[in-house]
N, C-alpha and C. Protein backbone atom coordinates (compact mmCIF):
# COMPACT_ATOMS: atom_id res chain seq x y z
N UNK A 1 31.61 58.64 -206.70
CA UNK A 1 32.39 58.30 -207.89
C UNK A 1 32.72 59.57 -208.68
N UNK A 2 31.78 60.24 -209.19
CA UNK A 2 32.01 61.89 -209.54
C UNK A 2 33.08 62.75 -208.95
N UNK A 3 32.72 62.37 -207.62
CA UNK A 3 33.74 63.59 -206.85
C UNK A 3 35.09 62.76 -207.14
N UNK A 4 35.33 61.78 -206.87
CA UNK A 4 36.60 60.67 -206.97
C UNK A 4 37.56 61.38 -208.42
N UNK A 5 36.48 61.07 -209.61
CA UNK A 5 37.01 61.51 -211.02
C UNK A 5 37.54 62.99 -210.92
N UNK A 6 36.49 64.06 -210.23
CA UNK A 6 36.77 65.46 -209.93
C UNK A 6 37.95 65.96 -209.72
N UNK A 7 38.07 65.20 -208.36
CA UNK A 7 39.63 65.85 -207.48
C UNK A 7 40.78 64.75 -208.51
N UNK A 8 40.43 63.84 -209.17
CA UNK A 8 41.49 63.20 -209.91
C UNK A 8 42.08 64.02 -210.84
N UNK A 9 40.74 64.45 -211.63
CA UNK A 9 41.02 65.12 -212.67
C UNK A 9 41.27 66.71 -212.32
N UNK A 10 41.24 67.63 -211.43
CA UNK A 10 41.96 68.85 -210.66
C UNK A 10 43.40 68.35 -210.30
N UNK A 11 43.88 67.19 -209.63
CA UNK A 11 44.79 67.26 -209.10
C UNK A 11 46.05 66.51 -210.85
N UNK A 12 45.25 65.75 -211.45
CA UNK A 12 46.09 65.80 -212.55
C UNK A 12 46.57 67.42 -213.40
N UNK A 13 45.32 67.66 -213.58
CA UNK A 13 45.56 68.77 -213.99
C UNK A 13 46.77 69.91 -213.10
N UNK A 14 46.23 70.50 -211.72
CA UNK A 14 47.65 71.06 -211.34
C UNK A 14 48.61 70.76 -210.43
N UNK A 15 48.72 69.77 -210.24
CA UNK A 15 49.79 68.61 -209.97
C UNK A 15 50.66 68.29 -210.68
N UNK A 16 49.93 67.79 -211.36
CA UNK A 16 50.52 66.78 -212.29
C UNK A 16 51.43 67.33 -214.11
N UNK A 17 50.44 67.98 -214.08
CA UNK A 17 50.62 68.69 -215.81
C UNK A 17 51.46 70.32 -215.50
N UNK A 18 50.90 70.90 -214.55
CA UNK A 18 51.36 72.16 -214.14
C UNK A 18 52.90 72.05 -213.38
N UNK A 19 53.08 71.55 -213.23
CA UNK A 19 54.41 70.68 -211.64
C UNK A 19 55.30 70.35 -213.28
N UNK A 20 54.59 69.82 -213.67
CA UNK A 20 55.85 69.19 -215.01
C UNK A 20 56.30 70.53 -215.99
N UNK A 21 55.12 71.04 -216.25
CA UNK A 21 55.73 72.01 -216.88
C UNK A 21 56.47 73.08 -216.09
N UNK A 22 56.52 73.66 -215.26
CA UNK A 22 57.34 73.76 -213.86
C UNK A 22 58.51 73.70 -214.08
N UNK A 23 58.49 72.15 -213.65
CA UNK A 23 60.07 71.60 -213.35
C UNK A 23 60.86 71.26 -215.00
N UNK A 24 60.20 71.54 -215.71
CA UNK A 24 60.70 71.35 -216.99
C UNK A 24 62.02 71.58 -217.17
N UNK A 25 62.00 73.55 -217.02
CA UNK A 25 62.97 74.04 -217.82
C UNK A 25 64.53 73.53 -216.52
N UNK A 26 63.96 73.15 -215.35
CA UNK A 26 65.30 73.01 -214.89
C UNK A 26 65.79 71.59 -214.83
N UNK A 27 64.95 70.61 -215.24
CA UNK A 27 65.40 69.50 -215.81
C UNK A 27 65.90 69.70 -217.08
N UNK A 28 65.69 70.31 -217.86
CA UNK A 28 66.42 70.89 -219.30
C UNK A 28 67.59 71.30 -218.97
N UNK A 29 67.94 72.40 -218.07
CA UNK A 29 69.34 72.59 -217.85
C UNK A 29 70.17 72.04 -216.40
N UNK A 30 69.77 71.21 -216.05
CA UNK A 30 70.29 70.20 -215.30
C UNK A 30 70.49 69.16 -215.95
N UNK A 31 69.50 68.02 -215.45
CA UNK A 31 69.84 66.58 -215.43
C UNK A 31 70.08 66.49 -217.20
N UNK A 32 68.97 67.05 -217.84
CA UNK A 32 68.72 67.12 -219.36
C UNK A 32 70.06 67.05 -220.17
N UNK A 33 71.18 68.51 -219.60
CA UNK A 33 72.32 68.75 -220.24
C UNK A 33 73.09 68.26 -219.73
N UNK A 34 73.46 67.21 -218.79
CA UNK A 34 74.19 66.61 -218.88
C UNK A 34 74.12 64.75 -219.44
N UNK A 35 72.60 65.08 -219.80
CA UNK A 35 72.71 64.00 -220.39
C UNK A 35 72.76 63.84 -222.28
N UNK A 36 72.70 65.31 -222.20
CA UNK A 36 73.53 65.75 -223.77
C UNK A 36 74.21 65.93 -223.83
N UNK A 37 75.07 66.24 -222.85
CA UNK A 37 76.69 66.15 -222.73
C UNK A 37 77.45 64.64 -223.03
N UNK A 38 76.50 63.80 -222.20
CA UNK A 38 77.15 62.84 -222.11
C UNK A 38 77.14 61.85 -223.60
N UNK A 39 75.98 62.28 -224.28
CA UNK A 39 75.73 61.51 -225.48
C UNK A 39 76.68 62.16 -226.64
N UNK A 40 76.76 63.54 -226.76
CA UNK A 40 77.41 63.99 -227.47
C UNK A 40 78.96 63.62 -227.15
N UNK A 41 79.61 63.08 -226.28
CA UNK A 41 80.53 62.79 -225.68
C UNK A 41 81.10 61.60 -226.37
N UNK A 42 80.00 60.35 -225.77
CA UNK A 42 79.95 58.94 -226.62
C UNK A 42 79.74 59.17 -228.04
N UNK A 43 79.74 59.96 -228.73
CA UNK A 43 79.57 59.93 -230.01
C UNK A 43 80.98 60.58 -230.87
N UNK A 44 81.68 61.22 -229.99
CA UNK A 44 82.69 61.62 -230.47
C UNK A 44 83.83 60.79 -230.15
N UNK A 45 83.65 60.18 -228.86
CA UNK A 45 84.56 59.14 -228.35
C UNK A 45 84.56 57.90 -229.43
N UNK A 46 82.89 57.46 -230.18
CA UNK A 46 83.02 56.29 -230.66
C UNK A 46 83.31 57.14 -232.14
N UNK A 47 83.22 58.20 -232.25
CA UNK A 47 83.92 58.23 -233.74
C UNK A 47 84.88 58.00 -233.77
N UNK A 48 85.72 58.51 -232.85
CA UNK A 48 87.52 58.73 -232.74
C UNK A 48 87.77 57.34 -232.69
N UNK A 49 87.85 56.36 -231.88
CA UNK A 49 87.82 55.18 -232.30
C UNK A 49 87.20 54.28 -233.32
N UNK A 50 86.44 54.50 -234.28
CA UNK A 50 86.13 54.38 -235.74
C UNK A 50 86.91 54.84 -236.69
N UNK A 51 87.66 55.63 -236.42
CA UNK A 51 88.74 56.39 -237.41
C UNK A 51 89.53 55.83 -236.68
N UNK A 52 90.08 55.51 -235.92
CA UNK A 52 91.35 55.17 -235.04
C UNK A 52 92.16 55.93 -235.26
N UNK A 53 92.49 56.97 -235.21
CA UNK A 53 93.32 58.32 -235.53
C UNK A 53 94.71 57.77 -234.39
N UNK A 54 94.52 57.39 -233.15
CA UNK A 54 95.42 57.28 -232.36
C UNK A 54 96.49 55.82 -233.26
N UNK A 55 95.72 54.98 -233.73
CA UNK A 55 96.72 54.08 -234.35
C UNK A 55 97.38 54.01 -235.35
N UNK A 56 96.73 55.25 -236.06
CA UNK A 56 97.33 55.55 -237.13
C UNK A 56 99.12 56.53 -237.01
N UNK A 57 98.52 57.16 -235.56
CA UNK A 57 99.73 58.56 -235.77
C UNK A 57 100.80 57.54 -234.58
N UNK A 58 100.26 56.27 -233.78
CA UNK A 58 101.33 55.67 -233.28
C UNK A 58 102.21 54.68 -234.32
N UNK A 59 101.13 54.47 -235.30
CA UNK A 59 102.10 53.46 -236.26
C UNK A 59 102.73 54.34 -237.51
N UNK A 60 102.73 55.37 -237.57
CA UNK A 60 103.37 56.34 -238.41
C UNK A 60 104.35 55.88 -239.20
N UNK A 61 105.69 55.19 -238.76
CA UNK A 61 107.21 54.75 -238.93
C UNK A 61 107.29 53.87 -239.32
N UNK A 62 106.21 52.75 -238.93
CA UNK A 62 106.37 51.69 -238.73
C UNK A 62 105.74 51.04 -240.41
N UNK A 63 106.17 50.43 -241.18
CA UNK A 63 106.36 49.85 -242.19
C UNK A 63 105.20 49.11 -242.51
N UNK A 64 104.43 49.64 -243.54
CA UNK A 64 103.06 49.01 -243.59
C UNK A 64 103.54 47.20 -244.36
N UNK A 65 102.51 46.22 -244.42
CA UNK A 65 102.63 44.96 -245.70
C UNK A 65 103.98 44.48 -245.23
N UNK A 66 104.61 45.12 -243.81
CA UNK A 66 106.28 44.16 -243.63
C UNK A 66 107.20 44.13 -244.60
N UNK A 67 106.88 45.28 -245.40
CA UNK A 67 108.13 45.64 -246.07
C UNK A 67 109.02 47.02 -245.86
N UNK A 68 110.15 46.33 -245.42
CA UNK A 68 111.05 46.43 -244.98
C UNK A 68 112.35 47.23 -245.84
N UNK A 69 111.91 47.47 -247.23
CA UNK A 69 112.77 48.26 -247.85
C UNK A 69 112.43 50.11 -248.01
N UNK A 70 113.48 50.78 -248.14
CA UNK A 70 113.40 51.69 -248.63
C UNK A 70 111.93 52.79 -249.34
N UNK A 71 111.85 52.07 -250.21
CA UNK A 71 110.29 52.35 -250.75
C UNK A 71 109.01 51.98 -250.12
N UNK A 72 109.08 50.46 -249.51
CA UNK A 72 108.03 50.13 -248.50
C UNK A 72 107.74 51.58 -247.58
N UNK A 73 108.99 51.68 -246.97
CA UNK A 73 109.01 52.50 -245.45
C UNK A 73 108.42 54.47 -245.97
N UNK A 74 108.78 54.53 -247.47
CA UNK A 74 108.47 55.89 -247.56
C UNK A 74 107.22 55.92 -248.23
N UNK A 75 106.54 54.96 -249.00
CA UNK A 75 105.55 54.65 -249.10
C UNK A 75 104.45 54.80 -248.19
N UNK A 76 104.68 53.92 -247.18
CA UNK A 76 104.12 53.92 -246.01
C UNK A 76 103.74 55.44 -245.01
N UNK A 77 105.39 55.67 -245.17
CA UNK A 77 104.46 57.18 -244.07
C UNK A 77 103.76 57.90 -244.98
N UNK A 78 104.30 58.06 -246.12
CA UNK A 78 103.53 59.16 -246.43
C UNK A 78 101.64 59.27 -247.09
N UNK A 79 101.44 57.50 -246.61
CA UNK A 79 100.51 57.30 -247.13
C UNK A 79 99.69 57.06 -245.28
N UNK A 80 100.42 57.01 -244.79
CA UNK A 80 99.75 57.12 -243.16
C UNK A 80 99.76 58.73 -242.79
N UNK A 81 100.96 59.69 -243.72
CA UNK A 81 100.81 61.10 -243.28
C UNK A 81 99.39 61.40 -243.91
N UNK A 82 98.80 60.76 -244.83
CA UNK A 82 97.51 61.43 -245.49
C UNK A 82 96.36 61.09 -245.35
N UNK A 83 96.38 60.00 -244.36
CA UNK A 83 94.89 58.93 -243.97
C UNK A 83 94.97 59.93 -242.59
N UNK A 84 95.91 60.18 -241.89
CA UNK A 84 95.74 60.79 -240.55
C UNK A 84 95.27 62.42 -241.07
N UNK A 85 96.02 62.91 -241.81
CA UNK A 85 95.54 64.02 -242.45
C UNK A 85 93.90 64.53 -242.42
N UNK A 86 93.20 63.71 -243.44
CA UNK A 86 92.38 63.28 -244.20
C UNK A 86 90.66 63.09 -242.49
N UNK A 87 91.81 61.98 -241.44
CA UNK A 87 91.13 61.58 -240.75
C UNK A 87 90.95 62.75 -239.65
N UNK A 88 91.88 63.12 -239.27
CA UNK A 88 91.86 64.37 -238.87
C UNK A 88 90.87 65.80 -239.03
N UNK A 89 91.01 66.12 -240.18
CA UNK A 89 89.52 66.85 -240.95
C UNK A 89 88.35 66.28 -240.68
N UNK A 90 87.79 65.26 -240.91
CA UNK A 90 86.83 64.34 -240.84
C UNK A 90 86.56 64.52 -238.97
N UNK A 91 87.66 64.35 -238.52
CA UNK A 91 87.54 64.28 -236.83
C UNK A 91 87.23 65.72 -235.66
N UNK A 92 87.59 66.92 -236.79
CA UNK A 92 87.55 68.10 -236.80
C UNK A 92 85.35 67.91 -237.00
N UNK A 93 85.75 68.06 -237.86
CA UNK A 93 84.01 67.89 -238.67
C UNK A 93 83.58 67.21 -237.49
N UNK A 94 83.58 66.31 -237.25
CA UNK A 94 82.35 65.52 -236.14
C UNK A 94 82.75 66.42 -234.56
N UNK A 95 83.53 66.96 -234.21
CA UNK A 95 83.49 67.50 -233.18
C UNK A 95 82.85 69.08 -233.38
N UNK A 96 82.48 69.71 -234.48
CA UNK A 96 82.23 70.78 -234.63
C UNK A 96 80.44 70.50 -234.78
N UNK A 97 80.54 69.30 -235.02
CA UNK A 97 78.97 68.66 -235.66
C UNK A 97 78.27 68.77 -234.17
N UNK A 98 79.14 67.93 -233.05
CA UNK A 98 78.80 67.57 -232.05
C UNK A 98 78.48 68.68 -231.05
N UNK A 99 79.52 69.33 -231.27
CA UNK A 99 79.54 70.82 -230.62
C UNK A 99 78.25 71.77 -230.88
N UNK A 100 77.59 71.85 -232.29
CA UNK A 100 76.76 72.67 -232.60
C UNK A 100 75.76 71.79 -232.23
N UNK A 101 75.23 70.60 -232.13
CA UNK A 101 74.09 69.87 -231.38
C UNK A 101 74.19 70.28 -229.26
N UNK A 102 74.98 70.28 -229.10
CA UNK A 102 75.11 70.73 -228.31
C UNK A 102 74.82 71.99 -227.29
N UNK A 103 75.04 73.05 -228.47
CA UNK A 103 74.65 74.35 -228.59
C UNK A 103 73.54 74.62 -228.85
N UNK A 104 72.92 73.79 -229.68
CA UNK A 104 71.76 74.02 -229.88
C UNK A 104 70.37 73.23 -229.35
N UNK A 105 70.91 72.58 -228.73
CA UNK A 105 70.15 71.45 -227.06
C UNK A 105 69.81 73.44 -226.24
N UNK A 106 71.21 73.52 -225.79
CA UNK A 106 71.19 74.79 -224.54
C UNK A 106 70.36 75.82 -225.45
N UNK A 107 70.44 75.98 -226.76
CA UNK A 107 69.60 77.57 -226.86
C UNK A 107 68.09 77.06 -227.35
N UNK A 108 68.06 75.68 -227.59
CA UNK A 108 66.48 75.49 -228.09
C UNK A 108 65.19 76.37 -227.24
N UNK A 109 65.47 76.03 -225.81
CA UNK A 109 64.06 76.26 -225.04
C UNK A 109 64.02 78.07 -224.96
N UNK A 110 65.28 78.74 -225.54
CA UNK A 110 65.28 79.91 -225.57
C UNK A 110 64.79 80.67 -226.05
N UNK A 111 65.03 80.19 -227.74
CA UNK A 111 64.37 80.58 -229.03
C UNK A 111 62.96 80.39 -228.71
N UNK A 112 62.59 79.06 -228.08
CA UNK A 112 61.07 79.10 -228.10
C UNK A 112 60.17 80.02 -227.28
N UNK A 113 60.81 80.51 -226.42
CA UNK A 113 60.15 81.23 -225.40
C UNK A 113 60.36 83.11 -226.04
N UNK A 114 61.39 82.62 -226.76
CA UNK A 114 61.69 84.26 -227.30
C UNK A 114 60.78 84.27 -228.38
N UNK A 115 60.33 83.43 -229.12
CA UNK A 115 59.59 83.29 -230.73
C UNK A 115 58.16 83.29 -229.48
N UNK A 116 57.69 82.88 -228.62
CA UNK A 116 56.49 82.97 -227.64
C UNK A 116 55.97 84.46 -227.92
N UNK A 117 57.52 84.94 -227.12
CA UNK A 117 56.85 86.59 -226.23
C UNK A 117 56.64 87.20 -227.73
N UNK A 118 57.46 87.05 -228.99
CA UNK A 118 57.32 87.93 -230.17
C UNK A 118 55.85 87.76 -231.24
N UNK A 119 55.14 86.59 -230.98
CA UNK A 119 53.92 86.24 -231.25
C UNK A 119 52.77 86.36 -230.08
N UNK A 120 53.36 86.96 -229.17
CA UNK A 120 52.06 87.62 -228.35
C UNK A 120 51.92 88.90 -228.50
N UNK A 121 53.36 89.49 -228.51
CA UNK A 121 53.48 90.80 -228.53
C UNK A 121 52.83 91.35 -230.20
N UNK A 122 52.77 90.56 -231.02
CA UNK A 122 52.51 90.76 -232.72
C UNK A 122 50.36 90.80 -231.98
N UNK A 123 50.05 89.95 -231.40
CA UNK A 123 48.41 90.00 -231.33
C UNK A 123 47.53 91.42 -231.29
């Protein structure tokens, strides 16, 4: 029973714990980043459709409340030129948001290993 626990507890240990930390960093920049790719992806995809930016700049012309006069129609764009505007910035912002999570997924395990060697080298 001893020996059983022994080689369990050796082979957890460098098997198991050693093998993971191992394969870590290239599951980090493999499978890892593209599965921060892919989230950061869906998140910009479901913003853009939360703003609906595309329905806004296809209905541009088109006459908000079905009115059909003069003032309706200039009313209208220029109040769709400033929601797309407006949405636009906002759509800017979340892709720059997304982008720097992104960036900073790929340089995390970097910093840590660089902040490592500079606190050994300080001992």
């Amino acid at each position: 029973m001893t020996s059983n626990l022994f080689i369990s507890s050796i082979r957890y240990l460098f098997v198991d714990l050693i093998g993971e930390i191992v394969r870590f960093p290239f599951w980090w920049y493999s499978q890892g980043t593209k599965k921060a790719a892919l989230f950061c992806w869906r998140k910009i995809k479901g913003a853009e459709e939360s703003l609906a930016l595309k329905v806004w700049v296809v209905n541009i012309f088109k006459p908000m409340f079905g009115q059909h006069d003069l003032q309706g129609k200039l009313i209208s764009f220029f109040i769709r030129v400033i929601q797309i505007i407006f949405r636009s910035i906002l759509m800017l912002f979340i892709l720059i948001l997304y982008w720097l999570i992104f960036v900073i997924w790929l340089v995390i395990p970097i910093f840590i290993i660089y902040q490592i060697v500079l606190t050994c080298q300080g001992l």
